[in-house]
PDB file of N, CA and C in Angstrom:
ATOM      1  N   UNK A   1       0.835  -1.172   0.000  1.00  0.00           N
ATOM      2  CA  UNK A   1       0.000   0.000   0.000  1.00  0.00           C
ATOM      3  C   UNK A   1       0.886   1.243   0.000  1.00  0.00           C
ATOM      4  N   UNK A   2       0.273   2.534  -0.492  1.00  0.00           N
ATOM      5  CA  UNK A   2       0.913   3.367  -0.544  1.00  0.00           C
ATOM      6  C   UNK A   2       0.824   4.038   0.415  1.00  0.00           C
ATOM      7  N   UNK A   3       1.312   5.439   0.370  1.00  0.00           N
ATOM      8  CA  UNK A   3       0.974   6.373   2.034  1.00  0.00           C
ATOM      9  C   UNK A   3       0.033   6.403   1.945  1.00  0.00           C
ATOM     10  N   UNK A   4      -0.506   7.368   1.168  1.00  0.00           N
ATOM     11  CA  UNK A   4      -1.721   7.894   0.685  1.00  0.00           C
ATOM     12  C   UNK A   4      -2.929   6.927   0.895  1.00  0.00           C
ATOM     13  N   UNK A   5      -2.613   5.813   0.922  1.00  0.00           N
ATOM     14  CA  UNK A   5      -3.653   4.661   0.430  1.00  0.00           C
ATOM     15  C   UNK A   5      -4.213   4.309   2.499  1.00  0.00           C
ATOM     16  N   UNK A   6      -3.088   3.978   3.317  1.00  0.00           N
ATOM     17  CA  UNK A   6      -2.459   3.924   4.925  1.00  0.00           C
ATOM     18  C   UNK A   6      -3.330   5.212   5.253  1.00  0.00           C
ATOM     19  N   UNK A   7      -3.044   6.135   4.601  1.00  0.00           N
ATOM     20  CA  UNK A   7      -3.739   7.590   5.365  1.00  0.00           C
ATOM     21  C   UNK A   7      -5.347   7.351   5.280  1.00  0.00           C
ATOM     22  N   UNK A   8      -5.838   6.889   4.220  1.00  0.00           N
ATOM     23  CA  UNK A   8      -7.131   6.830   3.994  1.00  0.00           C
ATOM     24  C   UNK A   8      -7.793   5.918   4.601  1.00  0.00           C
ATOM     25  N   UNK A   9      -7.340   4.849   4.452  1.00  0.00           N
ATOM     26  CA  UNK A   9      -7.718   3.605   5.104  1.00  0.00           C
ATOM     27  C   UNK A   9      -7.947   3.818   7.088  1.00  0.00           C
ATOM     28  N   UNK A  10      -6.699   4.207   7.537  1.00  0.00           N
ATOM     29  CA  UNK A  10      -6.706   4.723   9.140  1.00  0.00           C
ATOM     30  C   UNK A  10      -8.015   5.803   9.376  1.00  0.00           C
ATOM     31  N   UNK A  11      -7.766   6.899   8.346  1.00  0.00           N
ATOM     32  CA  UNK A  11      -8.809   7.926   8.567  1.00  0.00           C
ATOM     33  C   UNK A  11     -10.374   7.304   8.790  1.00  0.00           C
ATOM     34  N   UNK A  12     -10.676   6.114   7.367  1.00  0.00           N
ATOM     35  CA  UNK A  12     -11.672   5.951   7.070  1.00  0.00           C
ATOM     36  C   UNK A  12     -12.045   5.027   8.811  1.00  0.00           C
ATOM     37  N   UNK A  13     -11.373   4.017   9.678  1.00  0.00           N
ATOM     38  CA  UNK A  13     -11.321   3.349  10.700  1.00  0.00           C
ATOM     39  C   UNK A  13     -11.819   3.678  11.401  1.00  0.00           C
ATOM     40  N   UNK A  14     -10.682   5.400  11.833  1.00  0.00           N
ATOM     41  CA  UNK A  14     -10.937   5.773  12.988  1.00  0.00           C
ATOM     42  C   UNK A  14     -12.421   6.119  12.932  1.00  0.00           C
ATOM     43  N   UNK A  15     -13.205   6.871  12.121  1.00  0.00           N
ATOM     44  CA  UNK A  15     -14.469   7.632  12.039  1.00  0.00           C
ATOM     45  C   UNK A  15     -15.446   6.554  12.047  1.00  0.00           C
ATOM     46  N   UNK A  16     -14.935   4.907  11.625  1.00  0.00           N
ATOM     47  CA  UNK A  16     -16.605   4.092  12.204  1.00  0.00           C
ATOM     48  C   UNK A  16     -16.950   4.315  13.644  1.00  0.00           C
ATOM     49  N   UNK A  17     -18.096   4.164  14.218  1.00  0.00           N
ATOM     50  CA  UNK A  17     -18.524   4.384  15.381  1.00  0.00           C
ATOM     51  C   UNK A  17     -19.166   3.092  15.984  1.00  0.00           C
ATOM     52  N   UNK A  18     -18.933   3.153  17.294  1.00  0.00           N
ATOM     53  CA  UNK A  18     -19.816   1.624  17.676  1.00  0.00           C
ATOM     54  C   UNK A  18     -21.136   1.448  17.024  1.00  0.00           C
ATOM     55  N   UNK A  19     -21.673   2.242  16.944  1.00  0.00           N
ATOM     56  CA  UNK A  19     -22.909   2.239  16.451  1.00  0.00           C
ATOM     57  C   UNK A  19     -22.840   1.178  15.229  1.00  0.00           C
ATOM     58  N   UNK A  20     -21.689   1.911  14.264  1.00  0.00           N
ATOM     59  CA  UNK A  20     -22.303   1.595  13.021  1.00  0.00           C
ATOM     60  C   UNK A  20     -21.166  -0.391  12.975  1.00  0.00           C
ATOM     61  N   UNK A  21     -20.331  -0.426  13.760  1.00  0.00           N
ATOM     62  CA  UNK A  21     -19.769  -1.477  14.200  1.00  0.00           C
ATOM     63  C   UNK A  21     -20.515  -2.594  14.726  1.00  0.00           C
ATOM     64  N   UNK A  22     -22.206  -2.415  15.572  1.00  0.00           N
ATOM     65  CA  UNK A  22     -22.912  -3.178  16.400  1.00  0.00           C
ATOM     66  C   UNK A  22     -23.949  -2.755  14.783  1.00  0.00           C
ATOM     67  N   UNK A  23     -24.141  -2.151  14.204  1.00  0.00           N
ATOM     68  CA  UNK A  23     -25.286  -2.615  12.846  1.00  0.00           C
ATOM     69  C   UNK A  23     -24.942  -3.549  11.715  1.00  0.00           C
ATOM     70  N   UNK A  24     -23.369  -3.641  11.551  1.00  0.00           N
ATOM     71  CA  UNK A  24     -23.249  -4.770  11.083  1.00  0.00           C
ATOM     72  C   UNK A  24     -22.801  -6.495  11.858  1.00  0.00           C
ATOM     73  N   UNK A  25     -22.238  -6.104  12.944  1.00  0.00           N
ATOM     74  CA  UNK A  25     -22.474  -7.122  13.602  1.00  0.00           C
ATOM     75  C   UNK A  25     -24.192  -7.781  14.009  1.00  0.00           C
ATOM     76  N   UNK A  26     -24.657  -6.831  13.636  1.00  0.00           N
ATOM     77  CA  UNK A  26     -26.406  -7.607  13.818  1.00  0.00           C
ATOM     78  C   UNK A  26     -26.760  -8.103  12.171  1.00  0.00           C
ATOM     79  N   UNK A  27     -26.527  -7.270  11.238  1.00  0.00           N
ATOM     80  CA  UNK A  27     -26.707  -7.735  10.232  1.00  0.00           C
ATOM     81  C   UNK A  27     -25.936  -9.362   9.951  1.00  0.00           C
ATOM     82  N   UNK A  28     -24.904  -9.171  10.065  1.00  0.00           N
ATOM     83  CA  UNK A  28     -24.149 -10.439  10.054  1.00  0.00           C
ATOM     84  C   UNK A  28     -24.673 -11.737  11.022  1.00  0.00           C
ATOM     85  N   UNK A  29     -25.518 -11.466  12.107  1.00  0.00           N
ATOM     86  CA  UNK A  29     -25.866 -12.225  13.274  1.00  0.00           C
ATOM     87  C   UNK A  29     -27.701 -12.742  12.494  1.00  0.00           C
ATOM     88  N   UNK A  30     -28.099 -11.952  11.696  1.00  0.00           N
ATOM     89  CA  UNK A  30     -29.228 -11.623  10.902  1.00  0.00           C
ATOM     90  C   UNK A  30     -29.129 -13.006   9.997  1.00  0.00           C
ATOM     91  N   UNK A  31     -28.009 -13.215   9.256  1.00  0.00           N
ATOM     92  CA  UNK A  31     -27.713 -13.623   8.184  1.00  0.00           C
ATOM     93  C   UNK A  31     -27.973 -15.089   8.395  1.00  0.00           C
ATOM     94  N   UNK A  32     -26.479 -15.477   9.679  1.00  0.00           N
ATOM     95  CA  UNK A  32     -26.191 -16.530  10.083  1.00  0.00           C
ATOM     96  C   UNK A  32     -27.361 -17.097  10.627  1.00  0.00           C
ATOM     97  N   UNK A  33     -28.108 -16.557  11.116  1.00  0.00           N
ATOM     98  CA  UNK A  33     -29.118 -17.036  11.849  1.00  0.00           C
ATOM     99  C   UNK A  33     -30.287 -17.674  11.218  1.00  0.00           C
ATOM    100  N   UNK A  34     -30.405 -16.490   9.597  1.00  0.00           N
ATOM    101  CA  UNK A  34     -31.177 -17.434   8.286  1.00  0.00           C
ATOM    102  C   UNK A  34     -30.920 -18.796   8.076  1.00  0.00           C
ATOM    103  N   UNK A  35     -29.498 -18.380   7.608  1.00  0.00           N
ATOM    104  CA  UNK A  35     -29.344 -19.323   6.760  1.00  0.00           C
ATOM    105  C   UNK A  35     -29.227 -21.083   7.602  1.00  0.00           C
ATOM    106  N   UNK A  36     -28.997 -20.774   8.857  1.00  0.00           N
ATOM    107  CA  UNK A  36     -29.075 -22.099   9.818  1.00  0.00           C
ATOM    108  C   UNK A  36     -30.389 -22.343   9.657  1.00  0.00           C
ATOM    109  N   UNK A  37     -31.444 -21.578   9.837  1.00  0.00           N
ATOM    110  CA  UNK A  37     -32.947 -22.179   9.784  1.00  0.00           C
ATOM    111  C   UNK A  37     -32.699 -22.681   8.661  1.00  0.00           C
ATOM    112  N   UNK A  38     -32.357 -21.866   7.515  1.00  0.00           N
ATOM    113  CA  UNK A  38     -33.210 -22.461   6.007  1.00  0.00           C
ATOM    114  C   UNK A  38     -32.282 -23.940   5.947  1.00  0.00           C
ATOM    115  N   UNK A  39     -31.384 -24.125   6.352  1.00  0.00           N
ATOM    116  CA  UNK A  39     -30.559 -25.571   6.267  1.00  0.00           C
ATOM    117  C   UNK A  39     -31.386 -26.515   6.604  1.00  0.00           C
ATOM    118  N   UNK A  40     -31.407 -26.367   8.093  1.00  0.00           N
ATOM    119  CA  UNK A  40     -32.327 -27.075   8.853  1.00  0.00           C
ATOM    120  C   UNK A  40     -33.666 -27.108   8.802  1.00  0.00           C
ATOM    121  N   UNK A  41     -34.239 -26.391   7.908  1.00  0.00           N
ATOM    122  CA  UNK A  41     -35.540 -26.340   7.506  1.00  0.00           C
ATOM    123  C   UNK A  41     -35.223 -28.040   5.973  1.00  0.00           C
ATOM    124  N   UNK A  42     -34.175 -27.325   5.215  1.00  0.00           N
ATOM    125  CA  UNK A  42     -34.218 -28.279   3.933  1.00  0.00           C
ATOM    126  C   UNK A  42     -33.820 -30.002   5.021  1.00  0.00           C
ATOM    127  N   UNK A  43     -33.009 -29.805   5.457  1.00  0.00           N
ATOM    128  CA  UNK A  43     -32.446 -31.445   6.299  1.00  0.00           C
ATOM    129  C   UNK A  43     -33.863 -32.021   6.496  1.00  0.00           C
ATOM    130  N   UNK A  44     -34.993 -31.687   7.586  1.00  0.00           N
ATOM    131  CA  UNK A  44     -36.455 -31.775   7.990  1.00  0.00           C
ATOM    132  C   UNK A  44     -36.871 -32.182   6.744  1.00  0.00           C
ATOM    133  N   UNK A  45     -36.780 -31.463   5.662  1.00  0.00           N
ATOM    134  CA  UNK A  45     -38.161 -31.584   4.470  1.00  0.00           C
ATOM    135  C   UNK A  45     -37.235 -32.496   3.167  1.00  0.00           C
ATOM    136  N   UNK A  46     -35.988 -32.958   3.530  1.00  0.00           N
ATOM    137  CA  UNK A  46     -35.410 -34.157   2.354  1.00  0.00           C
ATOM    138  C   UNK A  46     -36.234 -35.592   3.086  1.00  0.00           C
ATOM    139  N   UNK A  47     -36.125 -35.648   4.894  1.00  0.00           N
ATOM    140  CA  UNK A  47     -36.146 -36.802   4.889  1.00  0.00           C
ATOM    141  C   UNK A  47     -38.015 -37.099   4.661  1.00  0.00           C
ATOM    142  N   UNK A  48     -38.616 -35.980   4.477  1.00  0.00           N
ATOM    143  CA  UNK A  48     -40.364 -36.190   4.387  1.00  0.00           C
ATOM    144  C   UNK A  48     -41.007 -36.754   3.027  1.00  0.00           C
ATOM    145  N   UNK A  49     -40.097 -35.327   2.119  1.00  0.00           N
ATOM    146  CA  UNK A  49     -40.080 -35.243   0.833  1.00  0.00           C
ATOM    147  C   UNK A  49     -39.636 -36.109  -0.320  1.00  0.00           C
ATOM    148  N   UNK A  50     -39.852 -37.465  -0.036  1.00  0.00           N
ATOM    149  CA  UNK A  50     -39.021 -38.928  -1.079  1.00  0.00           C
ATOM    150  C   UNK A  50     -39.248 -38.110  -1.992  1.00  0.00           C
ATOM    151  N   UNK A  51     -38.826 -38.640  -3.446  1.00  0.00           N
ATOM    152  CA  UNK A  51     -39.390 -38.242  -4.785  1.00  0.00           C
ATOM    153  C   UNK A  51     -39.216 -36.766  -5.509  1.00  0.00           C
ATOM    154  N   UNK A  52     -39.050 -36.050  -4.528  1.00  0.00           N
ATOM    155  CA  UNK A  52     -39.249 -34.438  -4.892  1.00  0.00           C
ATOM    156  C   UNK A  52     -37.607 -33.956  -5.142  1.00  0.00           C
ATOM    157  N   UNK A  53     -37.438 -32.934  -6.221  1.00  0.00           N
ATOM    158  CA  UNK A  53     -36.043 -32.442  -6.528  1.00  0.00           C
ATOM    159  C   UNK A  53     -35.539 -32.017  -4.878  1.00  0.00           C
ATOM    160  N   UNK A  54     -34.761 -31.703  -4.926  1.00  0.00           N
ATOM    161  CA  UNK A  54     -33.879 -30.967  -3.848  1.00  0.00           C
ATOM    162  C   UNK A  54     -34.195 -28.988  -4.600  1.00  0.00           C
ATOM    163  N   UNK A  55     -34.299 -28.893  -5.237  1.00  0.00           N
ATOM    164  CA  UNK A  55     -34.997 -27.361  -5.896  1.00  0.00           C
ATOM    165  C   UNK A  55     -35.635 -26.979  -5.157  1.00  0.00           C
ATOM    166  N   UNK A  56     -36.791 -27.922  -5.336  1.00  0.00           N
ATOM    167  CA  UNK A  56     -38.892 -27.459  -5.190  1.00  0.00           C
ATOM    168  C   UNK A  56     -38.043 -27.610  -3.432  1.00  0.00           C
ATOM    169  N   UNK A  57     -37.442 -28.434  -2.630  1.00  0.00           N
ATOM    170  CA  UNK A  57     -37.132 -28.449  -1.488  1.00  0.00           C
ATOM    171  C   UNK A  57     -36.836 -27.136  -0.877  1.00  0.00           C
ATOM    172  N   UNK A  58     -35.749 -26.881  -1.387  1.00  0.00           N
ATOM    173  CA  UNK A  58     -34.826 -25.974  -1.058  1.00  0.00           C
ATOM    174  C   UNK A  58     -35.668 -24.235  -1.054  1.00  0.00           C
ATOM    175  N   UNK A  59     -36.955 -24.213  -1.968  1.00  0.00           N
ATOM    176  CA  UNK A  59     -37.755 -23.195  -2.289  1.00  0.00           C
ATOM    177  C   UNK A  59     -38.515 -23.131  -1.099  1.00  0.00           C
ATOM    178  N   UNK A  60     -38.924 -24.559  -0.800  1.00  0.00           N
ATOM    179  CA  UNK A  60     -40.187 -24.246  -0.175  1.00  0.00           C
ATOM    180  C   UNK A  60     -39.200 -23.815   1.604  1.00  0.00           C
ATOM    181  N   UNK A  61     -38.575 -24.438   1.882  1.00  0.00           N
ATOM    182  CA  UNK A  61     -37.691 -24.080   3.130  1.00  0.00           C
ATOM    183  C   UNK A  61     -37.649 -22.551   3.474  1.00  0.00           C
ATOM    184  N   UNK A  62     -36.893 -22.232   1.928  1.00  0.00           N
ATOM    185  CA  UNK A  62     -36.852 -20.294   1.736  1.00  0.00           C
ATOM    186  C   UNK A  62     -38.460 -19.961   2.154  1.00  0.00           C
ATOM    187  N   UNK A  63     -39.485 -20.158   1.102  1.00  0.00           N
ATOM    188  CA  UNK A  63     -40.396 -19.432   1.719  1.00  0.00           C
ATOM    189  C   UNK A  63     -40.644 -19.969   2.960  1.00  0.00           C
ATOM    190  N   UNK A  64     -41.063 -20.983   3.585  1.00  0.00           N
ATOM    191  CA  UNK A  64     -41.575 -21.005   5.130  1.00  0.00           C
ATOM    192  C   UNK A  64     -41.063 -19.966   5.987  1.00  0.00           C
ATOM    193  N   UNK A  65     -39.626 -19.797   5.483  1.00  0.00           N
ATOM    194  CA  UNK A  65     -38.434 -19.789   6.658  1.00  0.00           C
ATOM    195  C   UNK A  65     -38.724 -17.623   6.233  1.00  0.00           C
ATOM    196  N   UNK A  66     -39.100 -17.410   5.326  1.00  0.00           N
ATOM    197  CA  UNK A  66     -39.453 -15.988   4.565  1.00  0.00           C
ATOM    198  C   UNK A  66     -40.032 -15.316   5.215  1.00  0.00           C
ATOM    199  N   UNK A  67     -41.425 -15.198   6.211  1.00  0.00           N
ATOM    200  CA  UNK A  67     -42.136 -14.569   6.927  1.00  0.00           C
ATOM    201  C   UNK A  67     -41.965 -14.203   7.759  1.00  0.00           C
ATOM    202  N   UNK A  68     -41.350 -15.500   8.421  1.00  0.00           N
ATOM    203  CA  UNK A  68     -40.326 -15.012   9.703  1.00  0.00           C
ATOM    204  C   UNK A  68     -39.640 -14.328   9.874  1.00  0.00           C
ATOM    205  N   UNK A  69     -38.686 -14.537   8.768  1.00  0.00           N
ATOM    206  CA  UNK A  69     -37.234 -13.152   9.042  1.00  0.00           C
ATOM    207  C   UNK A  69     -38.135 -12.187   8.574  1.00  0.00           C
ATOM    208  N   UNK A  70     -38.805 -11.972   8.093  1.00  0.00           N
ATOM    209  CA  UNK A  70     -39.687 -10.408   7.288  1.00  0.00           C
ATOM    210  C   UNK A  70     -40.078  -9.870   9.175  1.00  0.00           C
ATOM    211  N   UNK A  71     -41.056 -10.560   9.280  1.00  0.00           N
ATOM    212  CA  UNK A  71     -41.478 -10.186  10.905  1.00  0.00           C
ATOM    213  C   UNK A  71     -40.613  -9.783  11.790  1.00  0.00           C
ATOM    214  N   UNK A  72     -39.068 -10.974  12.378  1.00  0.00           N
ATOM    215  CA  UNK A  72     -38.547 -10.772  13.089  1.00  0.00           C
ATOM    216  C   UNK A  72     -37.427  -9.243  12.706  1.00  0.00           C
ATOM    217  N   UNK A  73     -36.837  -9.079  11.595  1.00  0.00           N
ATOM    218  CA  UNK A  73     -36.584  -7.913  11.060  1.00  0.00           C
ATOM    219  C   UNK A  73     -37.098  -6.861  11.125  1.00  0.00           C
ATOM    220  N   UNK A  74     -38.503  -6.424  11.064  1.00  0.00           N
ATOM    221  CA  UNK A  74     -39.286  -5.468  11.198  1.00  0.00           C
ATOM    222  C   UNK A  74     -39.751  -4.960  12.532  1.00  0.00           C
ATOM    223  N   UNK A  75     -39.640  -6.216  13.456  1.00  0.00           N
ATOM    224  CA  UNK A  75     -39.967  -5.875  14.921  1.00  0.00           C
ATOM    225  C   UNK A  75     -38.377  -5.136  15.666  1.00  0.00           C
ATOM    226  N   UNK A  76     -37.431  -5.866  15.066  1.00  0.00           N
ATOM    227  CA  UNK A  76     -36.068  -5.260  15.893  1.00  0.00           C
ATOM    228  C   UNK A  76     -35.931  -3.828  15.029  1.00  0.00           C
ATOM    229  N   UNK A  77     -36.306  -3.742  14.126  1.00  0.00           N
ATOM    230  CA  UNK A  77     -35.465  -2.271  13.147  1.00  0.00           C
ATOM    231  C   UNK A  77     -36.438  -1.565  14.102  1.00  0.00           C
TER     232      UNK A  77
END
């Protein structure tokens, strides 16, 4: 890196704020927390689902698992 590049980068650091440090740590906590349901939603619905693609599976997991995060998202923001 260059100076210039060190200067910007430090500047840009110092000025995040906890704030905006604890909004992506929730976003990120947001994420992880999906995507474990929607797993564990598809694991549940392979062993029900004989016959059916792993697709139509994997869709229907997303939506079940869809309302929820819509709700639980909207109640914390």
């Amino acid at each position: 890196m260059t100076c210039s590049l060190r200067g910007v980068y430090a500047r840009s650091v110092s000025s995040s704020t906890s704030n905006i440090v604890a909004a992506i740590l929730t976003i990120i906590g947001y994420s992880v927390n999906d995507t474990i349901v929607v797993f564990d939603r598809i694991r549940e619905n392979v062993k029900a689902a004989r016959g059916r693609s792993y697709r139509e599976i994997a869709n229907e997991a997303i939506n079940l698992s869809l309302g929820r995060t819509i709700l639980t998202t909207s109640v914390t923001m």
